[in-house]
C-alpha atoms as a PDB file:
ATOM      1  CA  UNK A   1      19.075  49.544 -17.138  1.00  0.00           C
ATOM      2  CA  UNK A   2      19.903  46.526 -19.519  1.00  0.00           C
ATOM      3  CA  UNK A   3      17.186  43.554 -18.463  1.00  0.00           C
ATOM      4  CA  UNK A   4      17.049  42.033 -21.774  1.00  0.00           C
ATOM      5  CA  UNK A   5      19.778  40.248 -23.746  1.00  0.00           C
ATOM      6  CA  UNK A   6      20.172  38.618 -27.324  1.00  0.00           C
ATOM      7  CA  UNK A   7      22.903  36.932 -28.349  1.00  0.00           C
ATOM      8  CA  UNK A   8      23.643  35.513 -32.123  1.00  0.00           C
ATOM      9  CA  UNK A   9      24.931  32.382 -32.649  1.00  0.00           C
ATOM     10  CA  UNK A  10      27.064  31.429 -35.308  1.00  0.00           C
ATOM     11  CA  UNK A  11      30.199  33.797 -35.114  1.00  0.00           C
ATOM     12  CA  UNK A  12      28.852  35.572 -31.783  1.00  0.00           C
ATOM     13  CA  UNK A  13      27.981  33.119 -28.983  1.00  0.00           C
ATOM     14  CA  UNK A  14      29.615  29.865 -30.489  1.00  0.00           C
ATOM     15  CA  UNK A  15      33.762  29.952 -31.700  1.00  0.00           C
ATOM     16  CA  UNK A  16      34.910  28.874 -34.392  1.00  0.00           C
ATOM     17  CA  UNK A  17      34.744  24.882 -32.839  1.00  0.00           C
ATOM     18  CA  UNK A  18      30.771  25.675 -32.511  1.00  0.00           C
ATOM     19  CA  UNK A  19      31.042  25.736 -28.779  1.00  0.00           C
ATOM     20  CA  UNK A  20      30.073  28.175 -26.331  1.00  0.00           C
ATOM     21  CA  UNK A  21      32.959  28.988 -23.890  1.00  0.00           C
ATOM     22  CA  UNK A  22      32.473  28.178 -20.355  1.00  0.00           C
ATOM     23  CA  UNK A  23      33.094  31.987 -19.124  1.00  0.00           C
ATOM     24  CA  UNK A  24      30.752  33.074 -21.597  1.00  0.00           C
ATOM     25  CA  UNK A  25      28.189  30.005 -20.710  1.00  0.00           C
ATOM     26  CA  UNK A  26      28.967  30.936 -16.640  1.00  0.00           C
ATOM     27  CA  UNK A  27      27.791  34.443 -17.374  1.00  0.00           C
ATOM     28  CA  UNK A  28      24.904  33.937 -19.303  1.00  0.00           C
ATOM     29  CA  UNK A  29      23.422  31.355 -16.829  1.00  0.00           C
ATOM     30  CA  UNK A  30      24.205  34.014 -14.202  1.00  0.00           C
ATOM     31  CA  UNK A  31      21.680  36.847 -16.479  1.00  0.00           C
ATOM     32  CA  UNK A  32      19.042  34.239 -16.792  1.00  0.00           C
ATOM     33  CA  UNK A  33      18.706  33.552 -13.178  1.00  0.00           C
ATOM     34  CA  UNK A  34      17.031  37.336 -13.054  1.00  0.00           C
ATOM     35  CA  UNK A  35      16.732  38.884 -16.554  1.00  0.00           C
ATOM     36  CA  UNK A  36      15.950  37.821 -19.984  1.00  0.00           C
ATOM     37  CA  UNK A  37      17.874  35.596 -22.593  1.00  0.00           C
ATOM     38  CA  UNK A  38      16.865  35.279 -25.567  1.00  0.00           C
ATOM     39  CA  UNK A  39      18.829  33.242 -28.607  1.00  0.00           C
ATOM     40  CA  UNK A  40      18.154  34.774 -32.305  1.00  0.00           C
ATOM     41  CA  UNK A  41      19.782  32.659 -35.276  1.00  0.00           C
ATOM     42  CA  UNK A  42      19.478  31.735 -39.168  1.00  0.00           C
ATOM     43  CA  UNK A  43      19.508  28.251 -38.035  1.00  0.00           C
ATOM     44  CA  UNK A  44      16.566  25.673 -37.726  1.00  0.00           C
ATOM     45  CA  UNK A  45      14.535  26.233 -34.507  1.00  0.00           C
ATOM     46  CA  UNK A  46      15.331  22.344 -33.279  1.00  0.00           C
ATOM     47  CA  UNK A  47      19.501  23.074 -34.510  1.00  0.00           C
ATOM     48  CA  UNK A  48      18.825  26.330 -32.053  1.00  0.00           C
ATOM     49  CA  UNK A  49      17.158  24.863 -29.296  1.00  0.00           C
ATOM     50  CA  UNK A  50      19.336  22.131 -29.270  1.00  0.00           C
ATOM     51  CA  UNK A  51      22.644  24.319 -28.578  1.00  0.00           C
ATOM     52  CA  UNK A  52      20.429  25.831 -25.356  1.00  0.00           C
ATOM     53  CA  UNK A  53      20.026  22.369 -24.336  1.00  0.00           C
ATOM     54  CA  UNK A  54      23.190  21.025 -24.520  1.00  0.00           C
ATOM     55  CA  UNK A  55      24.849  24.220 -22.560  1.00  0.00           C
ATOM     56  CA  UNK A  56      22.083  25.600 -20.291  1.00  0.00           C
ATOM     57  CA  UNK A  57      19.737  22.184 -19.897  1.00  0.00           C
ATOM     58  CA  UNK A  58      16.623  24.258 -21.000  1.00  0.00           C
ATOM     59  CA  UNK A  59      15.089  26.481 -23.515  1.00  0.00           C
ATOM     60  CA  UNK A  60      14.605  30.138 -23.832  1.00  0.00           C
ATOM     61  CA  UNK A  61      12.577  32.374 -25.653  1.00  0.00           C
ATOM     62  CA  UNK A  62      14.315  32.228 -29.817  1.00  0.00           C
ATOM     63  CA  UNK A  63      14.282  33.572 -32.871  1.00  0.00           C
ATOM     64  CA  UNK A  64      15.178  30.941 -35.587  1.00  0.00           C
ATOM     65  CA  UNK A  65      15.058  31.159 -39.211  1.00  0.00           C
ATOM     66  CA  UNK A  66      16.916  34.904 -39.368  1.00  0.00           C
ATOM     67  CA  UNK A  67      13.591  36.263 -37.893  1.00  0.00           C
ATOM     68  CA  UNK A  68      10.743  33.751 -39.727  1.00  0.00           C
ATOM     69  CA  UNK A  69      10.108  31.636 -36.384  1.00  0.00           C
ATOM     70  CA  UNK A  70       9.675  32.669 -33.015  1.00  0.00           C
ATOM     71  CA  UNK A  71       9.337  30.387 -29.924  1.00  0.00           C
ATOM     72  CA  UNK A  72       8.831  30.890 -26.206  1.00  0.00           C
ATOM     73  CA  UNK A  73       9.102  28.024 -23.707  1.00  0.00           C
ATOM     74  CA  UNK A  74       6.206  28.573 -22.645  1.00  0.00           C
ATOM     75  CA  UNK A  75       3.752  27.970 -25.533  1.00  0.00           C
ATOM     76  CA  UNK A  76       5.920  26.926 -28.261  1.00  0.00           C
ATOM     77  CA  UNK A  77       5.708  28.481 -31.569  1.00  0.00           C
ATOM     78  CA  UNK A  78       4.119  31.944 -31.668  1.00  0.00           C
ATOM     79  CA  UNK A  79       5.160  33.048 -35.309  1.00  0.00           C
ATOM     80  CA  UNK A  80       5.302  30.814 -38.500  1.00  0.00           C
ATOM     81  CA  UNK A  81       6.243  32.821 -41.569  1.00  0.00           C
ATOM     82  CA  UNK A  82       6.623  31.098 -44.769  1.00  0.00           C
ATOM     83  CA  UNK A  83       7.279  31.413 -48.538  1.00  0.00           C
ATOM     84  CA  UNK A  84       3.886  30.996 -50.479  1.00  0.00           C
ATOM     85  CA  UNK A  85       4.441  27.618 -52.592  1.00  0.00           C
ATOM     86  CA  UNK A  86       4.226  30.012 -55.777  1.00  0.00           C
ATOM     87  CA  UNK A  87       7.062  32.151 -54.652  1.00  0.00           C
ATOM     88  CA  UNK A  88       8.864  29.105 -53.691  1.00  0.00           C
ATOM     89  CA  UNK A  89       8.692  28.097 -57.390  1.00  0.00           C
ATOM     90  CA  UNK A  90       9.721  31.120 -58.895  1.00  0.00           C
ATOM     91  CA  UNK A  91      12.554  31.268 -56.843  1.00  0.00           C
ATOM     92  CA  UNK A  92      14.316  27.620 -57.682  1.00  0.00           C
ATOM     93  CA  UNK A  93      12.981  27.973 -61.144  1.00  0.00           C
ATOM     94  CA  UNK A  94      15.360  30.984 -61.487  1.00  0.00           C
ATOM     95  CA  UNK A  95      18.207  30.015 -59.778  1.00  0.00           C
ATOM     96  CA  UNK A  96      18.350  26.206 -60.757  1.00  0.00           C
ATOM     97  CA  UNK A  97      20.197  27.484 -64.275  1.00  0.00           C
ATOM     98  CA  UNK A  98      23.064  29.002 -62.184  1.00  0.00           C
ATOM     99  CA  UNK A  99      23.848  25.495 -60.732  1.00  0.00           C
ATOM    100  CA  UNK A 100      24.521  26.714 -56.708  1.00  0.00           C
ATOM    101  CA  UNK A 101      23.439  24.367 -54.334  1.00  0.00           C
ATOM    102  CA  UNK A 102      19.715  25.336 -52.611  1.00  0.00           C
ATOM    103  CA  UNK A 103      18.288  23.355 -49.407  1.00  0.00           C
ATOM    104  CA  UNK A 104      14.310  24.168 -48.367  1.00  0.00           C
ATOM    105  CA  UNK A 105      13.311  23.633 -44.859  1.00  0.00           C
ATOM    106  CA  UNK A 106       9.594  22.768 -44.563  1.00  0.00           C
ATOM    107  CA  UNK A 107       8.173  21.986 -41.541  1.00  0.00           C
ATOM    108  CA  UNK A 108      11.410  22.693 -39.254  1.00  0.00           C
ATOM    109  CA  UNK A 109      12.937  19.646 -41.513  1.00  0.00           C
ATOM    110  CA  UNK A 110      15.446  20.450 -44.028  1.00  0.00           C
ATOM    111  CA  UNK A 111      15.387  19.286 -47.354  1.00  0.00           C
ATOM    112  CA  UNK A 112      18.028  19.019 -50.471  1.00  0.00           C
ATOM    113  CA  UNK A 113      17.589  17.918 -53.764  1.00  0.00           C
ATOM    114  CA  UNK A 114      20.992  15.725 -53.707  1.00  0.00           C
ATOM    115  CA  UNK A 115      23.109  14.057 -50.874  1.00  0.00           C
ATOM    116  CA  UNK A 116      26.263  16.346 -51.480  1.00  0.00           C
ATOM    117  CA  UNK A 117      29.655  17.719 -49.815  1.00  0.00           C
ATOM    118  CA  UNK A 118      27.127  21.531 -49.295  1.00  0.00           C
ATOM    119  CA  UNK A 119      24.157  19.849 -47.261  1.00  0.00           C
ATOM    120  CA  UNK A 120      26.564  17.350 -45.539  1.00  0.00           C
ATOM    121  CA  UNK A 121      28.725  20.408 -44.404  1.00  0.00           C
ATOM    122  CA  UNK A 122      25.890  22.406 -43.186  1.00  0.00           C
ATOM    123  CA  UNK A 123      24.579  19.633 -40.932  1.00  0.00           C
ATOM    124  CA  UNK A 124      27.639  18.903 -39.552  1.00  0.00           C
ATOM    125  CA  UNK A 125      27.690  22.625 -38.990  1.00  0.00           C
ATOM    126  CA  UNK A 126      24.542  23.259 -37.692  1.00  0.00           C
ATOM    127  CA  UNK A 127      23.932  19.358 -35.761  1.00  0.00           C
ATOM    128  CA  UNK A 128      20.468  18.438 -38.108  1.00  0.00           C
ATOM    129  CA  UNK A 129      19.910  15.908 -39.556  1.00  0.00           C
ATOM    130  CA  UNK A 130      18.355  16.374 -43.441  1.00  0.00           C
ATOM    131  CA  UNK A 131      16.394  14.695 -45.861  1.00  0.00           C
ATOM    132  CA  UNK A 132      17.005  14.019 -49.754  1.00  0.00           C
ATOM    133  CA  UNK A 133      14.010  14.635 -51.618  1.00  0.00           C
ATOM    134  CA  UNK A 134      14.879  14.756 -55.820  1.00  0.00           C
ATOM    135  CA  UNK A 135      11.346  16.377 -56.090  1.00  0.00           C
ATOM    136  CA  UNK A 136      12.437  18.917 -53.716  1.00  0.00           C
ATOM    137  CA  UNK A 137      11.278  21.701 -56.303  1.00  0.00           C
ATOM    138  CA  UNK A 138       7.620  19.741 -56.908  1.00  0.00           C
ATOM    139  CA  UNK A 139       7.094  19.751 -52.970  1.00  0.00           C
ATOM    140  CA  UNK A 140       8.316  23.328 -52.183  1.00  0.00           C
ATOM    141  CA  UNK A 141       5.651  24.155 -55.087  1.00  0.00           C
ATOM    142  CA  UNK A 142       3.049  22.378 -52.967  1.00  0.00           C
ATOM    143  CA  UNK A 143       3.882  23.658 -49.774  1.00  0.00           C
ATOM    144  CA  UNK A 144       6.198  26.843 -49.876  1.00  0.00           C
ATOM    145  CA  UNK A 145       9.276  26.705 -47.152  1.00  0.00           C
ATOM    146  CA  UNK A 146      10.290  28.659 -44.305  1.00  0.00           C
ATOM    147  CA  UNK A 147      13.318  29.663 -46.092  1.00  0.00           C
ATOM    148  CA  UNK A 148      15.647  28.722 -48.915  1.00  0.00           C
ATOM    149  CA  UNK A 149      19.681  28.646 -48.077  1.00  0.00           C
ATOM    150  CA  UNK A 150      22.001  28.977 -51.602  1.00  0.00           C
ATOM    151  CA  UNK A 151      25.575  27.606 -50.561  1.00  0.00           C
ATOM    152  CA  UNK A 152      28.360  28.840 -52.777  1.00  0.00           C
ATOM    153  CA  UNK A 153      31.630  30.950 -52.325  1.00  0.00           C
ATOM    154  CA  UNK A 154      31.736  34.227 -51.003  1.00  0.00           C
ATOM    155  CA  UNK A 155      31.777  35.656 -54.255  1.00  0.00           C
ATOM    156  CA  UNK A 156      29.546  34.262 -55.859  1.00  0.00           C
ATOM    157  CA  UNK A 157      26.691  34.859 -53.361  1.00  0.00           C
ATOM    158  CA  UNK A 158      27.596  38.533 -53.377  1.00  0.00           C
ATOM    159  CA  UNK A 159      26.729  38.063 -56.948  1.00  0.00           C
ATOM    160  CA  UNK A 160      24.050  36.070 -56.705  1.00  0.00           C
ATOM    161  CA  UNK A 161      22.559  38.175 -53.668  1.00  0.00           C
ATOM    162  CA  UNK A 162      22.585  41.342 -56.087  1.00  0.00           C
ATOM    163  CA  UNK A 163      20.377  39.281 -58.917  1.00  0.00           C
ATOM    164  CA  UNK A 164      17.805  37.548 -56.394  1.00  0.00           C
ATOM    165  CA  UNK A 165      17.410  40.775 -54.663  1.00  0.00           C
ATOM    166  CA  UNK A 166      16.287  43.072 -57.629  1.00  0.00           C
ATOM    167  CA  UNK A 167      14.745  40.130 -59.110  1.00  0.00           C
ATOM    168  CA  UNK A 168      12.415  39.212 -56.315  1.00  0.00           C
ATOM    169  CA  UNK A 169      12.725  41.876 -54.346  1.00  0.00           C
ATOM    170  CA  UNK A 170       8.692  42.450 -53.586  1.00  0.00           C
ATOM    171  CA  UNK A 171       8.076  39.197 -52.109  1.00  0.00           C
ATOM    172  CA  UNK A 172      11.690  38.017 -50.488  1.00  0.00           C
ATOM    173  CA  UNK A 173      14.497  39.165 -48.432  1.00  0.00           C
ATOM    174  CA  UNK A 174      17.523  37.831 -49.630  1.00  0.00           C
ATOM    175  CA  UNK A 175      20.554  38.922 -47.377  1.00  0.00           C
ATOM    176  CA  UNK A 176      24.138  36.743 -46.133  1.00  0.00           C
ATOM    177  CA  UNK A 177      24.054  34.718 -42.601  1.00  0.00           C
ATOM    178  CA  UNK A 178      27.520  33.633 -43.110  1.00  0.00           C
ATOM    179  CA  UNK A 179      30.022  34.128 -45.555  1.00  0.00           C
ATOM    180  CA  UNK A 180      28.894  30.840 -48.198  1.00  0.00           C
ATOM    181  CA  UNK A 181      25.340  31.199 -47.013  1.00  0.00           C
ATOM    182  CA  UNK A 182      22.913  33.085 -48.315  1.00  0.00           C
ATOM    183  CA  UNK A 183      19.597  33.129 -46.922  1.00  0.00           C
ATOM    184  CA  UNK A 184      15.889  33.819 -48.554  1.00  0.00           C
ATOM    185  CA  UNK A 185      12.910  34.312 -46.679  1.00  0.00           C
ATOM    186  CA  UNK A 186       9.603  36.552 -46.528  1.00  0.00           C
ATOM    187  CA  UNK A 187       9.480  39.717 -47.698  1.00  0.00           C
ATOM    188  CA  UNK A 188       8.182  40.594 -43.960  1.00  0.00           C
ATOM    189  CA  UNK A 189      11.081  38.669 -42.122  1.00  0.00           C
ATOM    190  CA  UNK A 190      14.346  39.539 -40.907  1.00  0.00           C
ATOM    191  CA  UNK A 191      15.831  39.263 -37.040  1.00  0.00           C
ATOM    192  CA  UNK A 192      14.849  42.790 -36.197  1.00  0.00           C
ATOM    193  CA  UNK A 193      11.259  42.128 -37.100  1.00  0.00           C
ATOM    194  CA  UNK A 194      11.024  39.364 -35.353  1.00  0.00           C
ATOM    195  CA  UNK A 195      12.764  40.633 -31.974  1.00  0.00           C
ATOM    196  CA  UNK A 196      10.343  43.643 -32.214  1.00  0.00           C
ATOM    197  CA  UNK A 197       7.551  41.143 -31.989  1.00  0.00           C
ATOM    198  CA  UNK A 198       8.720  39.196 -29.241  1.00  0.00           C
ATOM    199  CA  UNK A 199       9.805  42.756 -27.648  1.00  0.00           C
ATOM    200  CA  UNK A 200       5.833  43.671 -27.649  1.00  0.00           C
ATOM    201  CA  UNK A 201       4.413  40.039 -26.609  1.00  0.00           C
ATOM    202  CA  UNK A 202       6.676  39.939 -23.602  1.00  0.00           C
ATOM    203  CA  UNK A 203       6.373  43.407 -22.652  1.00  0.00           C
ATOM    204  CA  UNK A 204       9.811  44.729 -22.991  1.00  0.00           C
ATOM    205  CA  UNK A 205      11.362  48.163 -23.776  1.00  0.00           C
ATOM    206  CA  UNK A 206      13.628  49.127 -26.426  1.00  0.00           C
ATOM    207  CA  UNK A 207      15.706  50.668 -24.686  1.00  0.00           C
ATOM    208  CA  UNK A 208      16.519  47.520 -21.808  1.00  0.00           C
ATOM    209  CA  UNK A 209      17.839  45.292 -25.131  1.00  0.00           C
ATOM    210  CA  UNK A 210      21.320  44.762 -25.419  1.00  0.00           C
ATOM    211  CA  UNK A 211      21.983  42.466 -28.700  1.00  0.00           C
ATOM    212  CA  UNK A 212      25.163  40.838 -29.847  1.00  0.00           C
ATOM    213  CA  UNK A 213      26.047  39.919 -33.697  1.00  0.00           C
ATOM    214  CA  UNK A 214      28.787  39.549 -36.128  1.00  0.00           C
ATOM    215  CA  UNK A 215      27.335  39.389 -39.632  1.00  0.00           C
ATOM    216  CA  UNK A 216      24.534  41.113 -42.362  1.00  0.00           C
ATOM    217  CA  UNK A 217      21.542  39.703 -40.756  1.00  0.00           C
ATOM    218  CA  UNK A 218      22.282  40.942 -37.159  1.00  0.00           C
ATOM    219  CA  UNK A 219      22.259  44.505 -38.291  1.00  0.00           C
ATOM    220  CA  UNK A 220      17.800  44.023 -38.290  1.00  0.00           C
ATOM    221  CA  UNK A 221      18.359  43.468 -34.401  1.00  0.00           C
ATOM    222  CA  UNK A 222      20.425  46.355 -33.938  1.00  0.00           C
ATOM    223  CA  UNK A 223      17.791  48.805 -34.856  1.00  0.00           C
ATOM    224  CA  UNK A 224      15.429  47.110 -32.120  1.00  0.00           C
ATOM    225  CA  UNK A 225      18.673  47.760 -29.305  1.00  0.00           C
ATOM    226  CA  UNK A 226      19.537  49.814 -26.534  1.00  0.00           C
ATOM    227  CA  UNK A 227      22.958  48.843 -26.891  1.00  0.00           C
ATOM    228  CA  UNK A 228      24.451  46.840 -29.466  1.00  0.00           C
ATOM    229  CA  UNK A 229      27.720  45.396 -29.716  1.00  0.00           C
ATOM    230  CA  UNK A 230      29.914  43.889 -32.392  1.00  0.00           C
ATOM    231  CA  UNK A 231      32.237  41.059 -32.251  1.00  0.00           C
ATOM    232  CA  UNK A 232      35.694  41.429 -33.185  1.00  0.00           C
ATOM    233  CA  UNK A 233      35.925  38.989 -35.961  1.00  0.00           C
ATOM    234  CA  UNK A 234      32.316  41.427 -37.123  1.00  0.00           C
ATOM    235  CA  UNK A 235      31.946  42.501 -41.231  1.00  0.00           C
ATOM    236  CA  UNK A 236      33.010  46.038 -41.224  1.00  0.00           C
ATOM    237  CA  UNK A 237      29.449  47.213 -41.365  1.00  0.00           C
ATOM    238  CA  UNK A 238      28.074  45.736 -38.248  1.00  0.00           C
ATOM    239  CA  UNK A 239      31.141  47.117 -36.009  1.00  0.00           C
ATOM    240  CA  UNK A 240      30.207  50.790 -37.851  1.00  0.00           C
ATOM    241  CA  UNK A 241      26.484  50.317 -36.672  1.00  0.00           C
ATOM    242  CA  UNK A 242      28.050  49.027 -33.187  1.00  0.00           C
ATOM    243  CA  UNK A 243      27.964  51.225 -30.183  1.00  0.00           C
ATOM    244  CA  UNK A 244      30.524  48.904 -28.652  1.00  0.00           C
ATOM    245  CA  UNK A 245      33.247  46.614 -30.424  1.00  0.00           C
ATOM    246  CA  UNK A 246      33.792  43.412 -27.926  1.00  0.00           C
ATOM    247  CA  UNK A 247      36.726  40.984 -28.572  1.00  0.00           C
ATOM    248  CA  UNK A 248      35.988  38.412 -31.030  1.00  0.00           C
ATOM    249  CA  UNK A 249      33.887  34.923 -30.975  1.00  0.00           C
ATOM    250  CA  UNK A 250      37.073  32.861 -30.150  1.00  0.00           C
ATOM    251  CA  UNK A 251      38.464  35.243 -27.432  1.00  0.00           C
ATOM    252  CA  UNK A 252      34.946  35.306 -24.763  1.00  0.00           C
ATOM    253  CA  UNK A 253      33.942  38.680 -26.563  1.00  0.00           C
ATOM    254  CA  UNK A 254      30.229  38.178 -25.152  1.00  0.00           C
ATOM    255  CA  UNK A 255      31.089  37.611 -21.281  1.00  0.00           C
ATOM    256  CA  UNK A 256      33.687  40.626 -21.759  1.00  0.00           C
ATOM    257  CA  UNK A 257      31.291  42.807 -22.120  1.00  0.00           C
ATOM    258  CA  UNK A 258      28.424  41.427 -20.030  1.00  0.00           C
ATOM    259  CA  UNK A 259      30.871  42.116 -16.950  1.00  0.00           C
ATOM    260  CA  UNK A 260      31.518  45.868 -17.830  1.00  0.00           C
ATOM    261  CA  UNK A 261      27.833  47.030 -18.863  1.00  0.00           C
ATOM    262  CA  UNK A 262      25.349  48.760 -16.346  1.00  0.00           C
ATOM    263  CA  UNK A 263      22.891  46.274 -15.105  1.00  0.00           C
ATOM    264  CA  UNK A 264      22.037  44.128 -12.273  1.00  0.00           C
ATOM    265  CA  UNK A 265      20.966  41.128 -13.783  1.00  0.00           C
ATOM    266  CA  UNK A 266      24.770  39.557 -12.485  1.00  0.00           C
ATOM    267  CA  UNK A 267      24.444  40.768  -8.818  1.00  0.00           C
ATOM    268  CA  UNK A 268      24.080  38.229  -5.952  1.00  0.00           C
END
């Protein structure tokens, strides 16, 4: 029986006008009430929590960060993973000669060197806001950074993503959240990882999860799944790794399924 249910964000749980559809908010407020809801995103814990506030009035337990930050109402943040200052450097060392925009987030606060179109965009996007630092590679030296987020075109991440990930491949995880985003973190982090930890602390079973995604960084959670389903609007290779194919973001996919699964988390 399905008692446990994770639902992406971007591209899963929020349409393309980054809202959450009443039938699908209806339905997941309905789960809560007896199961167990959990949010997993690439986004900044506070942009993550904030979406549960604004549609359910409360938190739940989350993964943030694709997997580098976990948080449970109840105690706050259990898991911190972060880039070690020195790979930090490395990193923007090497990619600062291909000129693609690169934002830091230390701290749950997210940094960029400049104040341009790419981190105004993304903020907009994800509701933060950000801070300009021009010293942005000096500080991430210092400190290290949850994770680093390139911002480009399609293409050119797929290119970039090829380089970074042979290049640095020991220390960093370097994978797409979203078609011009393309994220960096520990070599120990992804969505899956993180779910499996929260999986043991709370005591659930593998084979109670039901998780929902659409893109590259999903797939993680899918191996940590009872069931897993695929949006419509899903790249090619998470509907392959699906076991069901919903309708898409725009179209309710998540409540559309909910209300044809086996459990009884939606009785009474």
């Amino acid at each position: 029986m399905y008692r446990v249910f994770v639902f992406d964000l971007d591209g899963t749980l929020l349409n393309d006008n980054l809202e959450i559809s009443e039938k699908d908010r209806k339905v997941i407020e309905r789960l809560s009430r007896k199961c167990h809801v959990v949010f997993a995103s690439g986004r900044m814990l506070v942009s993550t929590l904030n979406v549960e506030k604004k549609y359910f009035g409360r938190t739940f337990p989350t993964i943030a960060y694709n997997g580098a930050m976990v948080y449970i109402p109840e105690e706050g943040v259990i898991l911190n993973e972060k880039i070690s200052p020195e790979v930090a450097k490395d990193i923007v060392e090497y990619i600062k000669p291909f000129n693609v925009h690169w934002q830091a987030y230390i701290d749950d606060v997210l940094y960029s060197e400049r104040d341009n179109e790419e981190i105004r965009g993304y903020a907009k996007h994800s509701s933060v806001e950000y801070r300009v630092e021009p010293n942005l590679l000096e500080l991430v030296s210092k400190v290290g950074t949850t994770k680093i987020l390139l911002i480009d075109t399609p293409e050119r991440l797929d290119e970039l993503k090829k380089i970074l990930s042979e290049k640095f491949n020991d220390v960093v995880k370097v994978f797409k959240s979203f078609p011009t985003y393309l994220e960096i973190v520990p070599e120990n982090v992804d969505k899956g990882k993180a779910l499996r930890f929260l999986r043991e602390r709370m005591g659930w079973k593998k084979e109670e999860i039901v998780v929902f995604g659409d893109n590259e960084n999903d797939l993680f959670m899918f191996e940590e799944a009872g069931l897993r389903v695929a949006m419509g609007n899903a790249i090619d290779k998470v509907k392959e790794a699906a076991d069901v194919v919903t309708l898409t973001n725009n179209d309710s996919g998540v409540s559309y399924v909910l209300e044809l699964i086996s459990t009884d988390c939606l009785d009474g």
